[in-house]
C-alpha atoms as a PDB file:
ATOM      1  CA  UNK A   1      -9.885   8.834 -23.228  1.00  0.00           C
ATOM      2  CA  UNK A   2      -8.386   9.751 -19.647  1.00  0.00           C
ATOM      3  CA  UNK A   3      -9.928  10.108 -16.282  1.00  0.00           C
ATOM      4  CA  UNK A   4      -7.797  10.946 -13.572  1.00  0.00           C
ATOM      5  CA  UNK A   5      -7.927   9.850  -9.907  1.00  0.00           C
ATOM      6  CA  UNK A   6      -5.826  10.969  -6.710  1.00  0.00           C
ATOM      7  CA  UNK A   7      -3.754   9.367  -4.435  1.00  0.00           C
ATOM      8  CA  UNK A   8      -4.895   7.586  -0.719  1.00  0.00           C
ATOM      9  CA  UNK A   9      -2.861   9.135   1.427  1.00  0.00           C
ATOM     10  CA  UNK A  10      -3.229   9.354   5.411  1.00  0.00           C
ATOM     11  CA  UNK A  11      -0.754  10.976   8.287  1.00  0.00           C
ATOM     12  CA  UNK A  12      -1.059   9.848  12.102  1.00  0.00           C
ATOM     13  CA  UNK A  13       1.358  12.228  13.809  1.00  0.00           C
ATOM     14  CA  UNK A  14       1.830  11.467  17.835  1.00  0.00           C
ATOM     15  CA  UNK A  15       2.601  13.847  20.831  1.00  0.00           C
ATOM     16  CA  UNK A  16       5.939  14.374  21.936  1.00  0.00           C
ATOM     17  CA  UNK A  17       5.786  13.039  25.361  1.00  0.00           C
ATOM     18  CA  UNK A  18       4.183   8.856  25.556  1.00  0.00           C
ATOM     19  CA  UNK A  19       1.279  10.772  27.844  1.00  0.00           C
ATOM     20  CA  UNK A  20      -0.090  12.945  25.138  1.00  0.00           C
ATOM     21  CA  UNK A  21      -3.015  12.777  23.433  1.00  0.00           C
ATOM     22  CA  UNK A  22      -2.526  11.249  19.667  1.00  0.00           C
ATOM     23  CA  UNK A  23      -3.326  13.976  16.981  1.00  0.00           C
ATOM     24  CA  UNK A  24      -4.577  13.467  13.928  1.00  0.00           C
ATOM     25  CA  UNK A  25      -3.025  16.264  11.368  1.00  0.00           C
ATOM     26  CA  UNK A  26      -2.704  16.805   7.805  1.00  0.00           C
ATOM     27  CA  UNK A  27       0.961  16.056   5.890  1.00  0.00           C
ATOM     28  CA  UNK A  28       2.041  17.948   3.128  1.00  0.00           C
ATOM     29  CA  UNK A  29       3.767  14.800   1.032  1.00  0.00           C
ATOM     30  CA  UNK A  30       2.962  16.759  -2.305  1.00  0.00           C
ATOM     31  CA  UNK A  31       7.064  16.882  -3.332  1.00  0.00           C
ATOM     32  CA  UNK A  32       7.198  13.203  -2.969  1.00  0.00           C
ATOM     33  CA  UNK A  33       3.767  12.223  -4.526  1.00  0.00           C
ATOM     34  CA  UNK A  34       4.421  14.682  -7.549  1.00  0.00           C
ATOM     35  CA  UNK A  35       7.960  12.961  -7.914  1.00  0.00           C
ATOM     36  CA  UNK A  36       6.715   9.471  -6.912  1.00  0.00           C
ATOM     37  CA  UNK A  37       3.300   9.708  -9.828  1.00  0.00           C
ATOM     38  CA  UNK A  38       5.260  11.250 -12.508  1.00  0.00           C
ATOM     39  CA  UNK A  39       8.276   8.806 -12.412  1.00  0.00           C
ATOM     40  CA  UNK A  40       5.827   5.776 -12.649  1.00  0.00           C
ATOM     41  CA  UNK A  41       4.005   7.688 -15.644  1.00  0.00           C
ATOM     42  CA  UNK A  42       7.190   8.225 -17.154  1.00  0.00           C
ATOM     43  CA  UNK A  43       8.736   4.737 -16.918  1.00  0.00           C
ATOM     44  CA  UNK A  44       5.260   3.845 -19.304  1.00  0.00           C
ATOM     45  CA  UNK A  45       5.710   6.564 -21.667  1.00  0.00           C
ATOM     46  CA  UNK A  46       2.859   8.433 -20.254  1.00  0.00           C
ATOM     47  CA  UNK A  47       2.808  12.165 -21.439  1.00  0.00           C
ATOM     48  CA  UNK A  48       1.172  13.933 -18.706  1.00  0.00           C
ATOM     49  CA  UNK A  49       0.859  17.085 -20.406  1.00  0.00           C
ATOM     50  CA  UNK A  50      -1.977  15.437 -22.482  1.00  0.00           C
ATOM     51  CA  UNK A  51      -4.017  14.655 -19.018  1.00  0.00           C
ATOM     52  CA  UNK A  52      -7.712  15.514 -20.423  1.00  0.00           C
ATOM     53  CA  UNK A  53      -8.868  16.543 -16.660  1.00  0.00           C
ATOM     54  CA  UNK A  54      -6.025  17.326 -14.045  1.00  0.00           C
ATOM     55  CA  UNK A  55      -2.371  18.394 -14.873  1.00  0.00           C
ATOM     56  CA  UNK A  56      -1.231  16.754 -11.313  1.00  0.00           C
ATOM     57  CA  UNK A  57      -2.243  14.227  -9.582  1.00  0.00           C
ATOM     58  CA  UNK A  58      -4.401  16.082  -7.055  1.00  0.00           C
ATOM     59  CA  UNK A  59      -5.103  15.538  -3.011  1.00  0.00           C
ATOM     60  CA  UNK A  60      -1.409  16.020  -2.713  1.00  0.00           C
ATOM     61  CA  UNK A  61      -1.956  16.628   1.250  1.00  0.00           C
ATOM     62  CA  UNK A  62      -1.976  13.589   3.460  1.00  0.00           C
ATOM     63  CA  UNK A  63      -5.233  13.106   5.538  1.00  0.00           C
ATOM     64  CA  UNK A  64      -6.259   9.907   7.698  1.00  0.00           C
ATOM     65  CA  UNK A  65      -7.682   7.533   5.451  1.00  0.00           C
ATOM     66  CA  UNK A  66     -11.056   5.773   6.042  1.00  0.00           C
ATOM     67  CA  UNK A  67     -11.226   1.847   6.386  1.00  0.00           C
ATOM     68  CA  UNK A  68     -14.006   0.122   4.262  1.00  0.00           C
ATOM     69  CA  UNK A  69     -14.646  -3.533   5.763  1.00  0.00           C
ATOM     70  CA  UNK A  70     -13.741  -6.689   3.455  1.00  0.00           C
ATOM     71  CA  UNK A  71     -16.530  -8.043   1.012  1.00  0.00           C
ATOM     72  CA  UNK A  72     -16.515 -10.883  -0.749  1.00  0.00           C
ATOM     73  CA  UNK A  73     -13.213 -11.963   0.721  1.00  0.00           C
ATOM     74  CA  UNK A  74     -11.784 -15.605   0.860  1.00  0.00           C
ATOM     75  CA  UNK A  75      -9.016 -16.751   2.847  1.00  0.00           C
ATOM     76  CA  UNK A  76      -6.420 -16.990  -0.230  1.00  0.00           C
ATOM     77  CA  UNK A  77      -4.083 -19.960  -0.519  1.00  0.00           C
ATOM     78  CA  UNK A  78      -0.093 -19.534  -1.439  1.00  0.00           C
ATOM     79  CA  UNK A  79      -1.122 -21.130  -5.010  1.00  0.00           C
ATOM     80  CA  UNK A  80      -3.008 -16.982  -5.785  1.00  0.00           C
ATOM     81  CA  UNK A  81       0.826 -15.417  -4.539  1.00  0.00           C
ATOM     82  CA  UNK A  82       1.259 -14.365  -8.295  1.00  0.00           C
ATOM     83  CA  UNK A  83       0.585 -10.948  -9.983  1.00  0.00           C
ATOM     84  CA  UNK A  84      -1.256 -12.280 -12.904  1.00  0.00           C
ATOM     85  CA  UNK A  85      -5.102 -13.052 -11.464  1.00  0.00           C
ATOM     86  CA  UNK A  86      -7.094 -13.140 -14.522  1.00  0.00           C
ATOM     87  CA  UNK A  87      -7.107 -17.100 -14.908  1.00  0.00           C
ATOM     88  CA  UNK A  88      -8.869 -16.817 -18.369  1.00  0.00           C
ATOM     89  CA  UNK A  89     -11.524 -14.134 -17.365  1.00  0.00           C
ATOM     90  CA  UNK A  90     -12.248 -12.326 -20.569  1.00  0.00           C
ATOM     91  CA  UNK A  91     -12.631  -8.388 -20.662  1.00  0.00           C
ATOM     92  CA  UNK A  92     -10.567  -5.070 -21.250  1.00  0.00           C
ATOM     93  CA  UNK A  93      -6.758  -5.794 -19.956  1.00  0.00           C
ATOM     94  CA  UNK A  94      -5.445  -3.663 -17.202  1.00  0.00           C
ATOM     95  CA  UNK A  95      -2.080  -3.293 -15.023  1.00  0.00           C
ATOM     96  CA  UNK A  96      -3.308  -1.964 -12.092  1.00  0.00           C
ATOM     97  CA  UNK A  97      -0.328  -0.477 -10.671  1.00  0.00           C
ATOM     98  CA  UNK A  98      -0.801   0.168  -6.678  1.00  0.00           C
ATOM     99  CA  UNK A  99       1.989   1.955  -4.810  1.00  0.00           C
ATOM    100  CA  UNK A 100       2.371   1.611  -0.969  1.00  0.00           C
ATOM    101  CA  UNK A 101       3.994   4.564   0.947  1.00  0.00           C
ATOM    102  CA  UNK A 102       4.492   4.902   4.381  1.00  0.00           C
ATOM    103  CA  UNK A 103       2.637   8.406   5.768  1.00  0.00           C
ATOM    104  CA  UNK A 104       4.500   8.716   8.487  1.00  0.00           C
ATOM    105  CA  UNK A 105       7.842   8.835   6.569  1.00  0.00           C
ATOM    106  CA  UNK A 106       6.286   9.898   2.870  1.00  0.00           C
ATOM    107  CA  UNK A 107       8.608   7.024   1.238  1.00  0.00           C
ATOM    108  CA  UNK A 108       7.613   3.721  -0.401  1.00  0.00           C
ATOM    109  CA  UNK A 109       7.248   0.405   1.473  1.00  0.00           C
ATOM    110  CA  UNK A 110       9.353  -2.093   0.369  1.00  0.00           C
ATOM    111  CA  UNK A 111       7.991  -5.904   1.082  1.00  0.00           C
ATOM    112  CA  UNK A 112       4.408  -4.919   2.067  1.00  0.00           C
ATOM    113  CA  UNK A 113       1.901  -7.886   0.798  1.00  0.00           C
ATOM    114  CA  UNK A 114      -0.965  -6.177  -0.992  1.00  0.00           C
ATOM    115  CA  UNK A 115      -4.030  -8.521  -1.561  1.00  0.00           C
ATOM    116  CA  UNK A 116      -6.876  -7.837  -4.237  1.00  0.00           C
ATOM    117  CA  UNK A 117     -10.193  -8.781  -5.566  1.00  0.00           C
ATOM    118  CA  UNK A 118     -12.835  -7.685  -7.847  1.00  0.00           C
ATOM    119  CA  UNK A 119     -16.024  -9.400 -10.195  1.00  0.00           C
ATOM    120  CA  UNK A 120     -15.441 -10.208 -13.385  1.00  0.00           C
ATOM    121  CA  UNK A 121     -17.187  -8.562 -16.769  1.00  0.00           C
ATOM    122  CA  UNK A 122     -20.109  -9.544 -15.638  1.00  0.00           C
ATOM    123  CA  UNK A 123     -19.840  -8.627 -11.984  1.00  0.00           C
ATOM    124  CA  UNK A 124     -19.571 -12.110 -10.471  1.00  0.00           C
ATOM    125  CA  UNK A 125     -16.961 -13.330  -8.020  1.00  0.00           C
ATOM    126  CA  UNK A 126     -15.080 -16.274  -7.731  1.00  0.00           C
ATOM    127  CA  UNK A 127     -13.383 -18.420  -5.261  1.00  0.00           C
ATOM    128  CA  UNK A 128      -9.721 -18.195  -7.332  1.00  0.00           C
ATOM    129  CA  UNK A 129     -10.327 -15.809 -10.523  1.00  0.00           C
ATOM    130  CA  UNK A 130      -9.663 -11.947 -10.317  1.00  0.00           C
ATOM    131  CA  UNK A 131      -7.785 -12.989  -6.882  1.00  0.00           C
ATOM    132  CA  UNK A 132      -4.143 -12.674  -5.575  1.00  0.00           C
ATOM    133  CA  UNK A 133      -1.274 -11.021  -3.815  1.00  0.00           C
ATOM    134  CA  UNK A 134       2.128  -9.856  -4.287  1.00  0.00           C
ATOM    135  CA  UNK A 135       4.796  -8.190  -2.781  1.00  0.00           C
ATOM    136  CA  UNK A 136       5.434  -4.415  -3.171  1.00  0.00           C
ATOM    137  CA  UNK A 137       9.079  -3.549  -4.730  1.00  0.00           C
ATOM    138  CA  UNK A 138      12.110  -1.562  -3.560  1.00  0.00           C
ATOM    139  CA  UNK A 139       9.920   1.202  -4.785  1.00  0.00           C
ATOM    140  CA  UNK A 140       6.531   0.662  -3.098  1.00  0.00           C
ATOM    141  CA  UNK A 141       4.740  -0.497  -6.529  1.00  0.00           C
ATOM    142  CA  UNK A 142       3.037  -3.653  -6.898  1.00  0.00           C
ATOM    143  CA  UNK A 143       1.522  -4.512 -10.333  1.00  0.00           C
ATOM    144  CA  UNK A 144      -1.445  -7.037 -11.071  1.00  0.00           C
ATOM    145  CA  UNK A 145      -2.677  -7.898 -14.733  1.00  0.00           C
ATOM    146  CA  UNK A 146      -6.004  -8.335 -14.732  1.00  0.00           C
ATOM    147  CA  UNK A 147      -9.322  -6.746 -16.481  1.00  0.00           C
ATOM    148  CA  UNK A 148     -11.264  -3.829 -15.836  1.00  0.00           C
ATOM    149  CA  UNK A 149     -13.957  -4.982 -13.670  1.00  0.00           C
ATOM    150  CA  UNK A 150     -17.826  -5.250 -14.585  1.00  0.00           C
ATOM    151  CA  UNK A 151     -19.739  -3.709 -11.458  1.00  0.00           C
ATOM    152  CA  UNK A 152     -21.908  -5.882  -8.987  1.00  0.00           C
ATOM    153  CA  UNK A 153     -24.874  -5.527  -7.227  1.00  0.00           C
ATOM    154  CA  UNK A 154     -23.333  -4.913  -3.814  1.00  0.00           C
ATOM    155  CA  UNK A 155     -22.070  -1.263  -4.541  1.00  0.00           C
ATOM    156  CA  UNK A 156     -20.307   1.306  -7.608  1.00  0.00           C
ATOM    157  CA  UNK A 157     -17.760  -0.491  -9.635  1.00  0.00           C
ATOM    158  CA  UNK A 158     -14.383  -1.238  -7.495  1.00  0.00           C
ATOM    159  CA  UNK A 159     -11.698  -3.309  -6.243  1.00  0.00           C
ATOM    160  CA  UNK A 160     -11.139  -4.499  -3.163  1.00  0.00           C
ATOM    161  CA  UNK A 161      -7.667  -4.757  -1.205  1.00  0.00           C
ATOM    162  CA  UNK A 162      -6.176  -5.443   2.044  1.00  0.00           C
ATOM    163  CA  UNK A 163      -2.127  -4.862   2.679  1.00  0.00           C
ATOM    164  CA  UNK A 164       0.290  -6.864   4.842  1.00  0.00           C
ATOM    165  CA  UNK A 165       2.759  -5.037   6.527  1.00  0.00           C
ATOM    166  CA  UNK A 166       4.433  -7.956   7.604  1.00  0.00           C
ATOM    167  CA  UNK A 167       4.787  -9.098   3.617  1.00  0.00           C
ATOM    168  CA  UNK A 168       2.568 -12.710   3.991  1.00  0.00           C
ATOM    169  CA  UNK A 169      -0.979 -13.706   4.253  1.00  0.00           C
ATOM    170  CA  UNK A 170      -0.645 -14.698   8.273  1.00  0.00           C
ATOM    171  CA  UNK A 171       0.641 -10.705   9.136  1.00  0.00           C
ATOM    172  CA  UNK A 172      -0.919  -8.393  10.465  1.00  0.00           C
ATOM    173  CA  UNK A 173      -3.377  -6.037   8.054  1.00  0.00           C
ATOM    174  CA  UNK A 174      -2.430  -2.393   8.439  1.00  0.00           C
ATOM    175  CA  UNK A 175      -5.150  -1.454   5.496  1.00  0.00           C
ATOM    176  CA  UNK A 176      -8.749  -2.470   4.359  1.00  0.00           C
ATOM    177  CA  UNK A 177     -10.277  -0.585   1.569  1.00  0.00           C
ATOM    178  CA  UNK A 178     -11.948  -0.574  -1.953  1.00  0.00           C
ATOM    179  CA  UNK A 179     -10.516   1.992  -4.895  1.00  0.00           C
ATOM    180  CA  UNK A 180     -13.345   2.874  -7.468  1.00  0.00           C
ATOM    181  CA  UNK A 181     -13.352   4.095 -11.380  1.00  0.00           C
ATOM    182  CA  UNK A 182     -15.427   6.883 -12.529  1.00  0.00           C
ATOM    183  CA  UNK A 183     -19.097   6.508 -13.415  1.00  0.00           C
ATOM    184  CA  UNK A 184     -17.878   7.765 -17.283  1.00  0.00           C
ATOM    185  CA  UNK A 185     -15.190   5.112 -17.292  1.00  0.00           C
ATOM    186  CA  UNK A 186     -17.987   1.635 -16.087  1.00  0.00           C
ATOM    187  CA  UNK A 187     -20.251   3.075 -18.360  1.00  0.00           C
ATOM    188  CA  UNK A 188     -18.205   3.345 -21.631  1.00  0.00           C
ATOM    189  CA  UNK A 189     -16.127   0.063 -20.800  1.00  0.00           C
ATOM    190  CA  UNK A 190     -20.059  -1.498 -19.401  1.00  0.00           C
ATOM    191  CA  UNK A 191     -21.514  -0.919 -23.306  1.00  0.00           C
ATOM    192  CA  UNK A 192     -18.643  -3.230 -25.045  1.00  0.00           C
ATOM    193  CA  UNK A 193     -18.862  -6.955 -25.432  1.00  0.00           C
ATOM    194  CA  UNK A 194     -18.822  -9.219 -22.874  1.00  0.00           C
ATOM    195  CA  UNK A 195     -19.993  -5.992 -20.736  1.00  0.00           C
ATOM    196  CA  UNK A 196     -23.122  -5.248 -21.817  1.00  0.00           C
ATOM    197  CA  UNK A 197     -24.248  -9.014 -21.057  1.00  0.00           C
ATOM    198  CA  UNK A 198     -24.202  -7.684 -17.234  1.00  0.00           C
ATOM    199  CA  UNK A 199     -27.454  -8.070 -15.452  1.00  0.00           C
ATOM    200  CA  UNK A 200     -26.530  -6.830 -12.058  1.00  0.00           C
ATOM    201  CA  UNK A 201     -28.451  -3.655 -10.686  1.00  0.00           C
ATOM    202  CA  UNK A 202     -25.974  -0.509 -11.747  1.00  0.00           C
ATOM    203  CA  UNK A 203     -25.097   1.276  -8.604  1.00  0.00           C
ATOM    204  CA  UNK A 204     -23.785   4.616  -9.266  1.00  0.00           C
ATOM    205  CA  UNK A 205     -21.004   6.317  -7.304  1.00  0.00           C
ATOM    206  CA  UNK A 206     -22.938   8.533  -5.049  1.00  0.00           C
ATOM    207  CA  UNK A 207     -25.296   6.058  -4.498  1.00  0.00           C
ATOM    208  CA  UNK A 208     -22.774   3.974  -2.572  1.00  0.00           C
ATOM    209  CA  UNK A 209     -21.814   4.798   0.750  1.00  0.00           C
ATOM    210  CA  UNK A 210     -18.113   2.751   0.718  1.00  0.00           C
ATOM    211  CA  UNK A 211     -17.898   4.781  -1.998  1.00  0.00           C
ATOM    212  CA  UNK A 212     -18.996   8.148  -0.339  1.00  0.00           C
ATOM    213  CA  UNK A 213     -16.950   7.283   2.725  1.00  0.00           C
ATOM    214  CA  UNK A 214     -14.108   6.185   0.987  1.00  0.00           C
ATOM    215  CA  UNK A 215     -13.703   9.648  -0.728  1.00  0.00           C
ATOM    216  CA  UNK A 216     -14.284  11.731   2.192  1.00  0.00           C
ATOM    217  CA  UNK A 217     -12.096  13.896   4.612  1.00  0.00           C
ATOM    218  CA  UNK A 218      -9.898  14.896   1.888  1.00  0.00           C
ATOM    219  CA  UNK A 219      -9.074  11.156   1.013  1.00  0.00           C
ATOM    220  CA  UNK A 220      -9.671  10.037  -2.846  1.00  0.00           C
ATOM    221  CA  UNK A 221     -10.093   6.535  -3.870  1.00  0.00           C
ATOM    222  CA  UNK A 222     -10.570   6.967  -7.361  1.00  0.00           C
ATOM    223  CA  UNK A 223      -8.024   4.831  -9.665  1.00  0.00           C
ATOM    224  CA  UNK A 224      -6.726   7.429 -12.385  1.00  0.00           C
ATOM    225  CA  UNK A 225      -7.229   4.918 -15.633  1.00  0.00           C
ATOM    226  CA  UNK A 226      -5.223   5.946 -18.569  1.00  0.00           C
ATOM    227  CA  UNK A 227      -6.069   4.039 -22.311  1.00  0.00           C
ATOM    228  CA  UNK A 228      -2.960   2.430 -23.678  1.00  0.00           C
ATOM    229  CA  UNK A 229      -1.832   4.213 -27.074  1.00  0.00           C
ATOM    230  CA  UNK A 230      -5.375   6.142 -26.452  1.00  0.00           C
ATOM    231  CA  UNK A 231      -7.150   3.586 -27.677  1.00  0.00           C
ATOM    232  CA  UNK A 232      -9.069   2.020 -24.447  1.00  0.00           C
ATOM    233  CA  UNK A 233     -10.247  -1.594 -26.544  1.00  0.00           C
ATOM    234  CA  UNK A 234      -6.392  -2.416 -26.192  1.00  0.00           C
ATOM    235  CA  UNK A 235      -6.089  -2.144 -22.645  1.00  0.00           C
ATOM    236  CA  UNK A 236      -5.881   0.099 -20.039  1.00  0.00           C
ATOM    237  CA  UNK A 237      -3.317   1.261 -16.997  1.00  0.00           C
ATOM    238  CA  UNK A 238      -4.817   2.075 -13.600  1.00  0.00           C
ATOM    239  CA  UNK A 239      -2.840   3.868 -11.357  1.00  0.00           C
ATOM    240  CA  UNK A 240      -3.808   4.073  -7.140  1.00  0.00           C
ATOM    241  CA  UNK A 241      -1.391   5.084  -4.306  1.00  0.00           C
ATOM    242  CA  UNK A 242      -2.297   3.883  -0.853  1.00  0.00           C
ATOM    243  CA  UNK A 243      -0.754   5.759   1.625  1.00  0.00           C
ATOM    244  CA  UNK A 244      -0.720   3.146   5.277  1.00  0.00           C
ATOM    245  CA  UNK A 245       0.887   3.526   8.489  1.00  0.00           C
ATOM    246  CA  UNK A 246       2.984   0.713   8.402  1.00  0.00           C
ATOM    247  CA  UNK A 247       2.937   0.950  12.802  1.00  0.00           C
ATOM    248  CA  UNK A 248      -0.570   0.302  12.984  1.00  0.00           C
ATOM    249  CA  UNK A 249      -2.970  -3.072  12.459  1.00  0.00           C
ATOM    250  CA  UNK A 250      -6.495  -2.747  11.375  1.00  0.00           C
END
């Protein structure tokens, strides 16, 4: 069972001359976000051809992304610097695989610190589990095993994240946002053990507006999940690309 998601991708182009006006304009990355999505697929074994919904990764085109402000964030300690963050928490397995590319350029970042958070199965936080932060690679891709997330009360089923530029907790944030799964994908994962024990209120997608502003002007927020050897119980790969300008702080 595969949903597919797009990538986060934004483009800030300036005037020429330092007096002119900044523009705001869309950037056609789609050769190096088809290259950049299918290598990563690849490297897992991933046969794209058997994509139940899109062929391609779609929203190829770059558009300014919209910044959703940080819930149910805690200042985190060097001790959650790790890319394992499920401390025990039961629930589907996923490797949430989160690329970083620079819009301005179309390329990965290399170094950038990329923070995340989400609820457990039964959609409650906590102060250290389902919490860390880890560097992006020499190609843009930081991974995080964790578990698919049961939804809370305060919105449609997501993740949050925040990414350093400056590649620790003290630099400067050049992204806020939350990525979100399909209302299919919380509701088959929502009916299996552990899940269905849930007894937060069920927010749908379009019921949520971080969710309708994070998915507007072109920009898609939407992790593309993928079931390992098609069989979802085992575990679960969800792909995101979030596209920052490295050259400006939120």
């Amino acid at each position: 069972m595969r949903f597919a998601a797009s990538v986060i991708c934004a483009a800030v182009l300036a005037g020429i001359a330092s007096a002119a006006p900044l523009r705001v304009e869309r950037r056609d990355c789609s050769a190096e976000i088809a290259a950049y999505n299918l290598a990563r697929r690849e490297a897992r074994g991933t046969d794209v051809s058997k994509r139940s919904m899109y062929p391609t990764m779609p929203n190829e085109v770059c558009v300014l992304a919209p910044e959703i402000q940080r819930q149910n964030w805690v200042q985190m300690s060097s001790s959650l610097v790790r890319q394992d963050i499920t401390e025990g928490q039961a629930g589907v397995s996923m490797i949430l695989d989160i690329g970083v590319l620079d819009i301005t350029t179309c390329q990965p970042i290399e170094g950038a610190l990329v923070e995340v958070w989400h609820p457990n199965q039964v959609g409650n936080y906590g102060n250290t589990f389902l919490r860390g932060a880890f560097q992006s690679g020499s190609n843009g891709i930081v991974e995080f095993n964790t578990i698919f997330p049961g939804y809370a009360s305060d919105g449609a089923n997501h993740i949050n994240l925040s990414v350093h530029v400056g590649g620790t907790m003290s630099s400067g944030v050049s992204h806020n946002g939350q990525v979100f799964f399909t209302d299919p994908w919380t509701s088959v994962v929502g009916q299996s053990a552990g899940y269905n024990a849930n007894t937060h209120k069920r927010v749908m997608n379009n019921n949520d507006p971080n969710y309708v502003a994070a998915n507007s002007k072109g920009y898609s927020a939407i992790v593309d999940v993928e079931s390992i050897q098609d069989d979802w119980p085992a575990g679960v790969v969800g792909y995101i690309t979030v596209g920052i300008n490295p050259n400006k702080l939120v």
